[in-house]
C-alpha atoms as a PDB file:
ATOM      1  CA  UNK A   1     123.743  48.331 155.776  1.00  0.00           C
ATOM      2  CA  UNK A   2     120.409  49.173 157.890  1.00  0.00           C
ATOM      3  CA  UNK A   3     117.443  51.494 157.880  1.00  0.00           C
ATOM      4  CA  UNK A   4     118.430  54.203 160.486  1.00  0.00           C
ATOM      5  CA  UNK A   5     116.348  54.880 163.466  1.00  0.00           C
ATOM      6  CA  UNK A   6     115.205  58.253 162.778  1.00  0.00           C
ATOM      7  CA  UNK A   7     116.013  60.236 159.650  1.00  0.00           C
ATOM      8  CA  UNK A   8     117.158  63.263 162.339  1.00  0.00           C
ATOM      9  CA  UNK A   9     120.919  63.675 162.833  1.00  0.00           C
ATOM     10  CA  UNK A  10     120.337  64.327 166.874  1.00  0.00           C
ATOM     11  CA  UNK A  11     117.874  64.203 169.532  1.00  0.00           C
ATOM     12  CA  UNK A  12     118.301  67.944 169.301  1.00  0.00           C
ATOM     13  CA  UNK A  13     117.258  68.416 166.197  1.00  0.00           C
ATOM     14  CA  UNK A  14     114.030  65.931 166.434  1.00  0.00           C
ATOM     15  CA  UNK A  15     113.077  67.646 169.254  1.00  0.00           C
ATOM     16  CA  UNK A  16     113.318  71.293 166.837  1.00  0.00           C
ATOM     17  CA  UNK A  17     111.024  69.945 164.358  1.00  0.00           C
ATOM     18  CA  UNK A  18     108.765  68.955 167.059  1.00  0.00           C
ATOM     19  CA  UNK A  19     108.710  72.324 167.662  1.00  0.00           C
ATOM     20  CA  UNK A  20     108.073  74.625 164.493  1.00  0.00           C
ATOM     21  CA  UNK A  21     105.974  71.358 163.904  1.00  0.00           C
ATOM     22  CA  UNK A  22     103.553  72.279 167.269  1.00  0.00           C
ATOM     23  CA  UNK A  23     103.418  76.391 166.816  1.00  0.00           C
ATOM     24  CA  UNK A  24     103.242  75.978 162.477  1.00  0.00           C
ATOM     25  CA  UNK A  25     101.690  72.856 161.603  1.00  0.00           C
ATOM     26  CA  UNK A  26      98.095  73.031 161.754  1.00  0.00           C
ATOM     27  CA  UNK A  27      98.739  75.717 158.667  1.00  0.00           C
ATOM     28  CA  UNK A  28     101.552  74.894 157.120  1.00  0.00           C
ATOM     29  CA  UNK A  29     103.523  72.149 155.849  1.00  0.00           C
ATOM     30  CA  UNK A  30     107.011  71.414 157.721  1.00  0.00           C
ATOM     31  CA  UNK A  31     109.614  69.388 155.793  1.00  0.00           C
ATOM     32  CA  UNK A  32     112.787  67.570 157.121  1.00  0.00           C
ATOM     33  CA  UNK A  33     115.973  67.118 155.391  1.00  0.00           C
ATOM     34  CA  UNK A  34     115.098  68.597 152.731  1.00  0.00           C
ATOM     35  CA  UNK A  35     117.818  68.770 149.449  1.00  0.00           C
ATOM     36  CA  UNK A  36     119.108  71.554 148.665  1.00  0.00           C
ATOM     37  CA  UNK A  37     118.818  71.005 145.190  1.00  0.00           C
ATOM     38  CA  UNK A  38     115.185  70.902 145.458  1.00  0.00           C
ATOM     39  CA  UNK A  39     114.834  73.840 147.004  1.00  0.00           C
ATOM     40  CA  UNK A  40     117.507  75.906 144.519  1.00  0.00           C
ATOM     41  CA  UNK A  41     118.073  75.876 140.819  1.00  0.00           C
ATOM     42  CA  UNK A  42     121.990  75.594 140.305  1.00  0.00           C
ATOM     43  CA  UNK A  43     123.732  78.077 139.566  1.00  0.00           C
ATOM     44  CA  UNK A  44     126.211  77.329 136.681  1.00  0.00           C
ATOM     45  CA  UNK A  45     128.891  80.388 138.206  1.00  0.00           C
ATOM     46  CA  UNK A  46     129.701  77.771 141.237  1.00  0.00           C
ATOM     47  CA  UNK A  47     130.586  74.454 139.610  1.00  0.00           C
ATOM     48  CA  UNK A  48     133.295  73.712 141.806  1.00  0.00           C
ATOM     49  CA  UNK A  49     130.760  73.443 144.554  1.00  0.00           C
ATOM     50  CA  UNK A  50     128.410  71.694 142.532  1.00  0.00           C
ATOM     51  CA  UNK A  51     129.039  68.622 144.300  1.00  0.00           C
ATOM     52  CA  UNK A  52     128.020  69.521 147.811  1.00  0.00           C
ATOM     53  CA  UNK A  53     125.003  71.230 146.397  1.00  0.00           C
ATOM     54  CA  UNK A  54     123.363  68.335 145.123  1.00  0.00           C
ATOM     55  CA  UNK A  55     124.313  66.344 148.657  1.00  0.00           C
ATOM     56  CA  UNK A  56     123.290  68.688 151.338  1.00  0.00           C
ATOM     57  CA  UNK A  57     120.028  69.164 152.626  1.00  0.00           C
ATOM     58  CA  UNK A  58     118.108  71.752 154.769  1.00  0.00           C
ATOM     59  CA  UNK A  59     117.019  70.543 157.960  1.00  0.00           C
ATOM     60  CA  UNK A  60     113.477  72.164 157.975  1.00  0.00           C
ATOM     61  CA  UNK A  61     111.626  74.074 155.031  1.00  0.00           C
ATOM     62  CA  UNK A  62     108.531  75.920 155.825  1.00  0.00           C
ATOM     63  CA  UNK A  63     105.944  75.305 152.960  1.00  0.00           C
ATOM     64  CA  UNK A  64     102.577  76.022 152.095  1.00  0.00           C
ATOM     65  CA  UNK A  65      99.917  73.314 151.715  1.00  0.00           C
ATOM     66  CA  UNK A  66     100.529  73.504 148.158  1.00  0.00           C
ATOM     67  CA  UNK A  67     104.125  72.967 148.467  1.00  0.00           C
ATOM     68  CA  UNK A  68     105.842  76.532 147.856  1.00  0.00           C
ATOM     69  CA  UNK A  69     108.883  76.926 150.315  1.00  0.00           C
ATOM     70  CA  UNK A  70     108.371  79.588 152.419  1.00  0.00           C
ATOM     71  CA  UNK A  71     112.111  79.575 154.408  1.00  0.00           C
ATOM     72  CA  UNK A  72     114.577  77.136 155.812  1.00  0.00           C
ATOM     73  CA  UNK A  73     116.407  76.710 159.086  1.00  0.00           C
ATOM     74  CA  UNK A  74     119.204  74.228 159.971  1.00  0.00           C
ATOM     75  CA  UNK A  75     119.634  73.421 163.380  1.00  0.00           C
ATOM     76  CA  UNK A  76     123.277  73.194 164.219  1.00  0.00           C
ATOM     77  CA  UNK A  77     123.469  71.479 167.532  1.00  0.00           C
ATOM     78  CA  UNK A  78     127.348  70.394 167.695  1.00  0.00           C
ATOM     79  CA  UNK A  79     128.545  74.091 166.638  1.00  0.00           C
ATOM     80  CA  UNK A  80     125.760  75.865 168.062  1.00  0.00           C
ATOM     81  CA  UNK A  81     126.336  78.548 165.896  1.00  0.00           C
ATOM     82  CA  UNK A  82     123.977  81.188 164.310  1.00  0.00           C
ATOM     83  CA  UNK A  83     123.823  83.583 161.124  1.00  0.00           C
ATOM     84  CA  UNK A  84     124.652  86.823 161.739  1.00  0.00           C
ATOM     85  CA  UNK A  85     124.637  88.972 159.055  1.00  0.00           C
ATOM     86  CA  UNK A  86     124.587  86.563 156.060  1.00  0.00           C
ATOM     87  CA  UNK A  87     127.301  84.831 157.388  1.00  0.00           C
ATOM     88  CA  UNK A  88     128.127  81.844 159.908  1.00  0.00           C
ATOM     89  CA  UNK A  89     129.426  82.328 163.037  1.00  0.00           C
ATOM     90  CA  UNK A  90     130.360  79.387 165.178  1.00  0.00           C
ATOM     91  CA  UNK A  91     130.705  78.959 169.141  1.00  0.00           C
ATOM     92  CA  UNK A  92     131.815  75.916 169.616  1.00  0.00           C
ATOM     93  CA  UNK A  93     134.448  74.057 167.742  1.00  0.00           C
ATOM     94  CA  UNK A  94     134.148  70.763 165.940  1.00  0.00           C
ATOM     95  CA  UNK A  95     136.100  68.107 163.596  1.00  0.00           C
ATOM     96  CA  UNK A  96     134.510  69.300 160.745  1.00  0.00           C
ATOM     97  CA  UNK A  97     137.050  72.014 159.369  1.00  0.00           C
ATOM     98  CA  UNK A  98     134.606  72.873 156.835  1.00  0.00           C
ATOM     99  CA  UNK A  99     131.809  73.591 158.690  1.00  0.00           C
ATOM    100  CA  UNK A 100     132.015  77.676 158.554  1.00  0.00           C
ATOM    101  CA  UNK A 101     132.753  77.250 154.736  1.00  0.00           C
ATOM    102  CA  UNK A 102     129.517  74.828 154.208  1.00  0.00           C
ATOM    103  CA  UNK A 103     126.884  77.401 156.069  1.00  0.00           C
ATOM    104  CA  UNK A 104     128.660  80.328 154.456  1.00  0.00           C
ATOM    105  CA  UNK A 105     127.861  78.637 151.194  1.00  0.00           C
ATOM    106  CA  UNK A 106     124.097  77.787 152.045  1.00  0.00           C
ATOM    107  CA  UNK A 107     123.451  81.326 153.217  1.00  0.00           C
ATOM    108  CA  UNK A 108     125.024  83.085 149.950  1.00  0.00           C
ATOM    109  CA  UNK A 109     122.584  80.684 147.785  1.00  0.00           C
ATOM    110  CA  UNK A 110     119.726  82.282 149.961  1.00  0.00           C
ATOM    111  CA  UNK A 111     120.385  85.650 149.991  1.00  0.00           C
ATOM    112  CA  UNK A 112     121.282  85.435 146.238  1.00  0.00           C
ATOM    113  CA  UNK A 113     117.945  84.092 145.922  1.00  0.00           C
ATOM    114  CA  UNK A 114     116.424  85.968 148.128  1.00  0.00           C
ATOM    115  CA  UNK A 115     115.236  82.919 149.761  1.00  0.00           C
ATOM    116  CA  UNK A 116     115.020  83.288 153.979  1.00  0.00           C
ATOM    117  CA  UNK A 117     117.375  80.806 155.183  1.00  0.00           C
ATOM    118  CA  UNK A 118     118.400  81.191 158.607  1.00  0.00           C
ATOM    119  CA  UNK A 119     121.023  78.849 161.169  1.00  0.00           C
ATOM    120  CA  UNK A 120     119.894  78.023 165.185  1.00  0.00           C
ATOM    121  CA  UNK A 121     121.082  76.259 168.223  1.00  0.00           C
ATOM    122  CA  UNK A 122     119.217  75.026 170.975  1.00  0.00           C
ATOM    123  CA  UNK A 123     119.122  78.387 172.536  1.00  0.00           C
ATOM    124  CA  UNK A 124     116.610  79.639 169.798  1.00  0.00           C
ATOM    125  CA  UNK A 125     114.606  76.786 171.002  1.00  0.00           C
ATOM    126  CA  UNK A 126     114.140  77.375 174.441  1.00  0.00           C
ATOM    127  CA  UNK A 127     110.421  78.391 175.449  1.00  0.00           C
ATOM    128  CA  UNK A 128     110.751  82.321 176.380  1.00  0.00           C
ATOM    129  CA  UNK A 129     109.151  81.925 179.410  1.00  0.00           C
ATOM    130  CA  UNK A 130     107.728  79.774 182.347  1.00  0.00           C
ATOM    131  CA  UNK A 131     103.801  78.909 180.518  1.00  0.00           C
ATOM    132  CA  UNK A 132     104.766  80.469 177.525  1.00  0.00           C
ATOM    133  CA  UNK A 133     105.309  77.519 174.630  1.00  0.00           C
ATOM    134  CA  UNK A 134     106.529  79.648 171.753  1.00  0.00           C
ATOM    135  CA  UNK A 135     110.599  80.033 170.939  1.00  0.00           C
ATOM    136  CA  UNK A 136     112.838  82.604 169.385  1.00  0.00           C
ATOM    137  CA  UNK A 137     112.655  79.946 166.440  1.00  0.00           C
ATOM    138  CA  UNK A 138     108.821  80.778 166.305  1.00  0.00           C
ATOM    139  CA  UNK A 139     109.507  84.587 166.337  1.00  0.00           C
ATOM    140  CA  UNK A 140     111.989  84.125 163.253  1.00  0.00           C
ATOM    141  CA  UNK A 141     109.684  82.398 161.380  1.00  0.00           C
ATOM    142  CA  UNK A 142     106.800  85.307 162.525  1.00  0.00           C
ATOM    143  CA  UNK A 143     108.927  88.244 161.352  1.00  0.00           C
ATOM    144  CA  UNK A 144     109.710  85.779 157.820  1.00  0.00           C
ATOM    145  CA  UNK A 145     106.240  85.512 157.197  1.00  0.00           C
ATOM    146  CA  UNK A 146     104.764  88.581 158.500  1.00  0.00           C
ATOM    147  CA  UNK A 147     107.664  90.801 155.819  1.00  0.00           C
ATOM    148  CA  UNK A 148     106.086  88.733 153.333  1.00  0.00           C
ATOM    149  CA  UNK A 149     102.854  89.323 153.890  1.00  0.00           C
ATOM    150  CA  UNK A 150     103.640  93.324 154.208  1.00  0.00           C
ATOM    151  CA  UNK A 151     105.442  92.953 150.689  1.00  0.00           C
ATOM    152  CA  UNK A 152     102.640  91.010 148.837  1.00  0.00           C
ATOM    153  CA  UNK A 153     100.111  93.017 150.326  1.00  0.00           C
ATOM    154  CA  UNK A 154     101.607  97.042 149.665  1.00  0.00           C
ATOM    155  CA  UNK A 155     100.895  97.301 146.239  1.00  0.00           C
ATOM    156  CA  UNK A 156      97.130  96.263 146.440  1.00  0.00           C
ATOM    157  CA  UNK A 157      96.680  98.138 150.362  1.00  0.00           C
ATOM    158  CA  UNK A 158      98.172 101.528 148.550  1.00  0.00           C
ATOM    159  CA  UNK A 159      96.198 101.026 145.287  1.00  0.00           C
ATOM    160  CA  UNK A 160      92.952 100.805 147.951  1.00  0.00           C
ATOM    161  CA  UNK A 161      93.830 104.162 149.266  1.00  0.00           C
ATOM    162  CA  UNK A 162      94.948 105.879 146.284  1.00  0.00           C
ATOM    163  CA  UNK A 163      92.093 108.247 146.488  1.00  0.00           C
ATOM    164  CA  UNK A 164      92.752 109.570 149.969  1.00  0.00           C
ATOM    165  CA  UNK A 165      96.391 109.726 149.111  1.00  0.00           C
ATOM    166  CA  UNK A 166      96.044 112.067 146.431  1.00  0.00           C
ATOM    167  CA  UNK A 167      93.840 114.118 148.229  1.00  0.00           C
ATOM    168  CA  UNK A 168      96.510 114.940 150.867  1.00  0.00           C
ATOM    169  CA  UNK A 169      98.550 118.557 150.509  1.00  0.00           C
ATOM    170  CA  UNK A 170     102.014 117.866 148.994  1.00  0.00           C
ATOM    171  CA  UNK A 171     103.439 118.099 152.413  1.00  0.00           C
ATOM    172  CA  UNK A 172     101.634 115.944 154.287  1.00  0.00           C
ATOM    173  CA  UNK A 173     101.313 113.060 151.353  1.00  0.00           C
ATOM    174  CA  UNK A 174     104.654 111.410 152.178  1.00  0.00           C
ATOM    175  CA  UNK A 175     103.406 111.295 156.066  1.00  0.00           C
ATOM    176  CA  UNK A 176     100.299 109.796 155.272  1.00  0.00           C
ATOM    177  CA  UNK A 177     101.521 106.871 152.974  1.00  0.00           C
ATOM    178  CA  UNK A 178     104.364 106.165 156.029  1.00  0.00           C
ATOM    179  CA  UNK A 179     101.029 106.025 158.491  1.00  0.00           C
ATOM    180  CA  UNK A 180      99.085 103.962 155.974  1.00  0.00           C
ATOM    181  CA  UNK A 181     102.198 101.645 155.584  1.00  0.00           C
ATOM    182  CA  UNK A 182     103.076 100.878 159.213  1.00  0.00           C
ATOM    183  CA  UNK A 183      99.060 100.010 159.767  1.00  0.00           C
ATOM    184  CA  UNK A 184      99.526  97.804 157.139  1.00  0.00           C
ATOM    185  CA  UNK A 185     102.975  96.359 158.709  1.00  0.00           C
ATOM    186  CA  UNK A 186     101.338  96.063 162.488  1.00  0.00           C
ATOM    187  CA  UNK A 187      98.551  94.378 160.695  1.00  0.00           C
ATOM    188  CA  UNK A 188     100.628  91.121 158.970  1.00  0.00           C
ATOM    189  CA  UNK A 189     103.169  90.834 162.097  1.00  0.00           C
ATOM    190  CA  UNK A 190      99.438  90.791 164.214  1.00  0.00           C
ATOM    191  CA  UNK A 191      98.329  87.835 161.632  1.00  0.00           C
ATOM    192  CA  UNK A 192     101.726  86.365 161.042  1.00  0.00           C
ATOM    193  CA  UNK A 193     104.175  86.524 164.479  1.00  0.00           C
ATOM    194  CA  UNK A 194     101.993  84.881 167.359  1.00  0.00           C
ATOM    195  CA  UNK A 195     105.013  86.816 169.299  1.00  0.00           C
ATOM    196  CA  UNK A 196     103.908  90.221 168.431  1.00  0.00           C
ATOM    197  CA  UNK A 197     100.081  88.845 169.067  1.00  0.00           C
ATOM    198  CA  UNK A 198     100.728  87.798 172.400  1.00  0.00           C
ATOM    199  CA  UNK A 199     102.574  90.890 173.331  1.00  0.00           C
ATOM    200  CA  UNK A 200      99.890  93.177 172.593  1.00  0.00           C
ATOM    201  CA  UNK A 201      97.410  91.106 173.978  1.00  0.00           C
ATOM    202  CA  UNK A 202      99.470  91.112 177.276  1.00  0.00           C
ATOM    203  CA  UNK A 203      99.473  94.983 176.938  1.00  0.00           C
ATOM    204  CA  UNK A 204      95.507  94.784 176.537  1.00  0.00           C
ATOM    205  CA  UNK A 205      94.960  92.578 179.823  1.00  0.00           C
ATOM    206  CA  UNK A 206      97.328  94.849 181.745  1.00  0.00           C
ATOM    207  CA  UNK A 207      95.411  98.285 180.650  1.00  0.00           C
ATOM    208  CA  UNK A 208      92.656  96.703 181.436  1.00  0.00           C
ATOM    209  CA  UNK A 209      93.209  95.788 184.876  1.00  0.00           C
ATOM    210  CA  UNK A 210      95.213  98.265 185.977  1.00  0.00           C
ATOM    211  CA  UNK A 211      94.418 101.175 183.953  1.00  0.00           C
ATOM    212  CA  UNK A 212      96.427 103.615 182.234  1.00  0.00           C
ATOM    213  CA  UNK A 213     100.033 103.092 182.427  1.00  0.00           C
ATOM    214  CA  UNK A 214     103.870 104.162 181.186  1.00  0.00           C
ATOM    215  CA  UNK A 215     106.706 102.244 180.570  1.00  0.00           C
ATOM    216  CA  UNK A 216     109.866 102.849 178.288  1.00  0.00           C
ATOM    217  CA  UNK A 217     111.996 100.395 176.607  1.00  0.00           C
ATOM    218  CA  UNK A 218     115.917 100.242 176.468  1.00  0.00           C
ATOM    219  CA  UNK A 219     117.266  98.662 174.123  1.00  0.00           C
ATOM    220  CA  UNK A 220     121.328  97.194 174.362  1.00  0.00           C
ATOM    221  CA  UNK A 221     124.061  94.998 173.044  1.00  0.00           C
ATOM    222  CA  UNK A 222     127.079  93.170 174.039  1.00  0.00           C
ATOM    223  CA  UNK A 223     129.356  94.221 172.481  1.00  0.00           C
ATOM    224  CA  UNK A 224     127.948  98.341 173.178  1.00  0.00           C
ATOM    225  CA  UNK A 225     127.368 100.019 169.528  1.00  0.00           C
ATOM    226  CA  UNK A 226     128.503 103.725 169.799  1.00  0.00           C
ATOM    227  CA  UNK A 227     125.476 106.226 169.278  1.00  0.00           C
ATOM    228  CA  UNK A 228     124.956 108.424 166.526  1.00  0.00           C
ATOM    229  CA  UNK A 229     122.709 111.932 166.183  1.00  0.00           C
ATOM    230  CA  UNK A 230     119.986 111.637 163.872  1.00  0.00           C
ATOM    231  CA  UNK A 231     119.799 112.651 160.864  1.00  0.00           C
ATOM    232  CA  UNK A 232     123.103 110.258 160.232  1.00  0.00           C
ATOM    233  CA  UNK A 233     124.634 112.444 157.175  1.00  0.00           C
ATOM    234  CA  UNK A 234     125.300 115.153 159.613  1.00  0.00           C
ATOM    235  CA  UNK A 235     128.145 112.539 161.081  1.00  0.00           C
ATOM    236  CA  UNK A 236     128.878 110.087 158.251  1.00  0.00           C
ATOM    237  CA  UNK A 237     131.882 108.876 159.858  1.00  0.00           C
ATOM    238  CA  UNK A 238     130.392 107.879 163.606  1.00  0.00           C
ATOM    239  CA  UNK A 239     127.140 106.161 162.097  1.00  0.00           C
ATOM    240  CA  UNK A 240     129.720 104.109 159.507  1.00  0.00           C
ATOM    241  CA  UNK A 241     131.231 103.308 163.177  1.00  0.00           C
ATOM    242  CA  UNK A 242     127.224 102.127 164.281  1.00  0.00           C
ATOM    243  CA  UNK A 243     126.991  99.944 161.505  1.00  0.00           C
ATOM    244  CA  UNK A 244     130.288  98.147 161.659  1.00  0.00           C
ATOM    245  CA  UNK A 245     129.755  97.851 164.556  1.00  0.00           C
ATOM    246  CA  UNK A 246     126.109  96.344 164.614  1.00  0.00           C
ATOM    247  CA  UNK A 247     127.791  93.528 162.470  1.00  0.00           C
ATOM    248  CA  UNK A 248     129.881  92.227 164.998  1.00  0.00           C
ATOM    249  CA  UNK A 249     126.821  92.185 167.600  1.00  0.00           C
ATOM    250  CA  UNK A 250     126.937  88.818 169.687  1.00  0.00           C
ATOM    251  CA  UNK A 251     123.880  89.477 171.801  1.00  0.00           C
ATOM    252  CA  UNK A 252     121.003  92.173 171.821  1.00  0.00           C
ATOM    253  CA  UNK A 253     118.825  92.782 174.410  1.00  0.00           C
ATOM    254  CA  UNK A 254     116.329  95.051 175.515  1.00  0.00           C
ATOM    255  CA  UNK A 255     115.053  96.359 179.279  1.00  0.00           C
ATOM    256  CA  UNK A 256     111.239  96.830 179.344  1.00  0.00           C
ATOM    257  CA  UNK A 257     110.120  98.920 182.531  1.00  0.00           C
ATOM    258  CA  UNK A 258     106.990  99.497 183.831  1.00  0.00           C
ATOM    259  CA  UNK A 259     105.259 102.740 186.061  1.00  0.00           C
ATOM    260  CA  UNK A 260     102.549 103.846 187.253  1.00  0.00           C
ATOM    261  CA  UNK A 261     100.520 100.826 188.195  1.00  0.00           C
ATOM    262  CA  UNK A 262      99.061  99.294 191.562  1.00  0.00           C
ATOM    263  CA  UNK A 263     101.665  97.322 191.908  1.00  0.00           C
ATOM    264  CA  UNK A 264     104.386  99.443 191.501  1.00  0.00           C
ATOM    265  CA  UNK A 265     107.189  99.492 188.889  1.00  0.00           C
ATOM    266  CA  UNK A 266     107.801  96.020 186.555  1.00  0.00           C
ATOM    267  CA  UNK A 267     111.142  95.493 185.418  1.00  0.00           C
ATOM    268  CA  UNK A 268     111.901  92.934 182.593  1.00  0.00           C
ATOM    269  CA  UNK A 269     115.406  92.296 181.079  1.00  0.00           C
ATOM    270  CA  UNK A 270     115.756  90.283 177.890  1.00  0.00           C
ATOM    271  CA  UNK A 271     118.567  88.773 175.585  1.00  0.00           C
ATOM    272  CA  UNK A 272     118.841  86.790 172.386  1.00  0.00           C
ATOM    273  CA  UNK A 273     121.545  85.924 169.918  1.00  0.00           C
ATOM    274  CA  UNK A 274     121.683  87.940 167.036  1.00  0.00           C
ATOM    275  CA  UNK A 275     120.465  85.586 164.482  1.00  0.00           C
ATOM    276  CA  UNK A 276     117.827  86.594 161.853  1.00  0.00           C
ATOM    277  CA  UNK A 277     115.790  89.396 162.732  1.00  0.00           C
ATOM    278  CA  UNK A 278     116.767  89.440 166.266  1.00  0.00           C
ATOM    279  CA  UNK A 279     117.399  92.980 167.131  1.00  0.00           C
ATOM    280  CA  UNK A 280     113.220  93.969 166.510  1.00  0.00           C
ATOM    281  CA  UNK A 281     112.151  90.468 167.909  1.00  0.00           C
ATOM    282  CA  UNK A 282     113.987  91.131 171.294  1.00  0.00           C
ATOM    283  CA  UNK A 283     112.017  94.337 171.713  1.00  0.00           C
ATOM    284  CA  UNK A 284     108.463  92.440 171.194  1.00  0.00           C
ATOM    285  CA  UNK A 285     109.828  89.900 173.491  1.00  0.00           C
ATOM    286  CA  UNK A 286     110.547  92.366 175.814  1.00  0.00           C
ATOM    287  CA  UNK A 287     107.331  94.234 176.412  1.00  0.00           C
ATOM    288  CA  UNK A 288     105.727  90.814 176.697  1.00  0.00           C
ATOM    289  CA  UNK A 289     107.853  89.526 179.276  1.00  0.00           C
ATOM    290  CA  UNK A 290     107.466  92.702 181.167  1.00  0.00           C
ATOM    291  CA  UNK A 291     103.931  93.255 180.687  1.00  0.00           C
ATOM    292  CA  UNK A 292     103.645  89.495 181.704  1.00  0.00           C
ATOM    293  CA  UNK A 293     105.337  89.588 185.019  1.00  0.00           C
ATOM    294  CA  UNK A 294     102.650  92.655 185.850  1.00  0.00           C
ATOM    295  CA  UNK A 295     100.064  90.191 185.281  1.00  0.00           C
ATOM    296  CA  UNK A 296     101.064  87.760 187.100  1.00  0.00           C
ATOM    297  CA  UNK A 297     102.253  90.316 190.000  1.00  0.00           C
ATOM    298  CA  UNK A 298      98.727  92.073 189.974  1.00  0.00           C
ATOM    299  CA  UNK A 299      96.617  88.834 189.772  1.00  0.00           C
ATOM    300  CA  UNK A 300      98.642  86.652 191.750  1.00  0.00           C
ATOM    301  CA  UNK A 301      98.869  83.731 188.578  1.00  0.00           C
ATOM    302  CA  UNK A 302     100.116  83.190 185.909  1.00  0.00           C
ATOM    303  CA  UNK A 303      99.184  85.951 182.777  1.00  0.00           C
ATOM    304  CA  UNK A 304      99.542  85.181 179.453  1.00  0.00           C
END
């Protein structure tokens, strides 16, 4: 019997919490191995696994100052598996038989709770670039905070503009709450995901150095999802093929290009494990790799 050297179950996952810890911590509060029981009421349906509720723990919980969880992530280095769909999916195998079982049991809880709970490897906490010190982990956490933001913020943002909503012809009303909604939603991920910041900022150094310039996006994923024509109900049967087949996504990525500049055309490819909200975070990841490399190919340094 012995006080352990660090209350962290790996090197791996010390060096994760240093992480969220450096990008998160000047304003909010990070905790470790934090019970599960303190984050969840129990629910009286699932008394068999009442046992390993009150014994597990969360590796890291996101709170505010004042101690209101925010969203958990475990950090499963010896699987290094990932949620994918509100379920565990694991890479690498490991003594623990019940290992799929004991994730698949944390992420129910959260979704039933509506609680953001999301599983990483070390992958998600690789830096995204050479110079760039923020992680996928950090772009999770972004999109987290930045959809709650959007959803305390609607009802109050709407209310504000109530007036110039009603004044709008019955055609053009819908239209004009979707504009006044996806200001709103650009604003929080611009306040919330320093991914999304960054990005845009990138786009601003690059238009204004070398001017006015095009670029498209592709977006992929391994395993290929078959297309669908929009509107979907015209094919109900191909898009029910998209979205089964979007669940069993291992990778997205996305291929940012861009034209017309001095330097010629800038070519970025990016990919990410689909965990969390992976396949909109790839795209912002994207553009800001790309629009990166053009900095650094116009100025001869490093961009931003």
């Amino acid at each position: 019997m012995a006080v352990r050297d660090s209350i962290f179950g790996s090197m791996g996952e010390a060096r994760g919490f240093r992480s969220i810890e450096h990008t998160w911590g000047k304003k909010y509060r990070l905790c470790p191995q934090f019970p599960m029981s303190a984050l969840f009421t129990p629910n009286p349906r699932w008394r068999d696994t009442a046992n390993y509720f009150f014994k597990t723990s969360m590796d890291y919980v996101l709170c505010t100052n004042e101690g209101r969880p925010l969203l958990a992530i475990d950090f499963d280095g010896m699987g290094r598996g990932f949620d994918r769909d509100g379920e565990y999916v694991q890479i690498e195998a490991t003594k623990d038989r019940y290992r799929k079982s004991k994730f698949d049991f944390k992420l129910r809880y959260a979704i039933e709770n509506s609680f953001p709970y999301h599983i990483v490897a070390s992958e998600e906490f690789k830096f995204l670039g050479d110079g760039i010190e923020l992680t996928l982990v950090d772009g999770i956490i972004g999109s987290v905070l930045s959809r709650r933001s959007f959803a305390e913020r609607a009802p109050a943002f709407l209310e504000e503009h109530a007036e110039d909503i009603a004044s709008q012809s019955a055609w053009y009303k819908s239209e004009y709450i979707e504009d006044l909604l996806t200001e709103l939603e650009f604003d929080c991920d611009w306040e919330n995901n320093p991914i999304t910041r960054k990005s845009w900022e990138a786009f601003g150094r690059v238009r204004d150095i070398v001017g006015n310039f095009g670029w498209s996006e592709r977006p992929f994923s391994e395993p290929e999802c078959p297309s669908f024509d929009w509107p979907p109900w015209n094919d109900l049967e191909r898009f029910k093929a998209r979205t089964d087949a979007v669940k069993k996504v291992s990778t997205w990525g996305c291929v940012v290009t861009i034209r017309d500049t001095p330097v010629g055309e800038v070519s970025e490819v990016v990919k990410i494990r689909n965990v969390a909200n992976a396949y909109s975070l790839v795209v912002d990841i994207a553009r800001w790799m790309a629009w990166n490399k053009c900095l650094r190919i116009s100025l001869g340094r490093d961009g931003i």
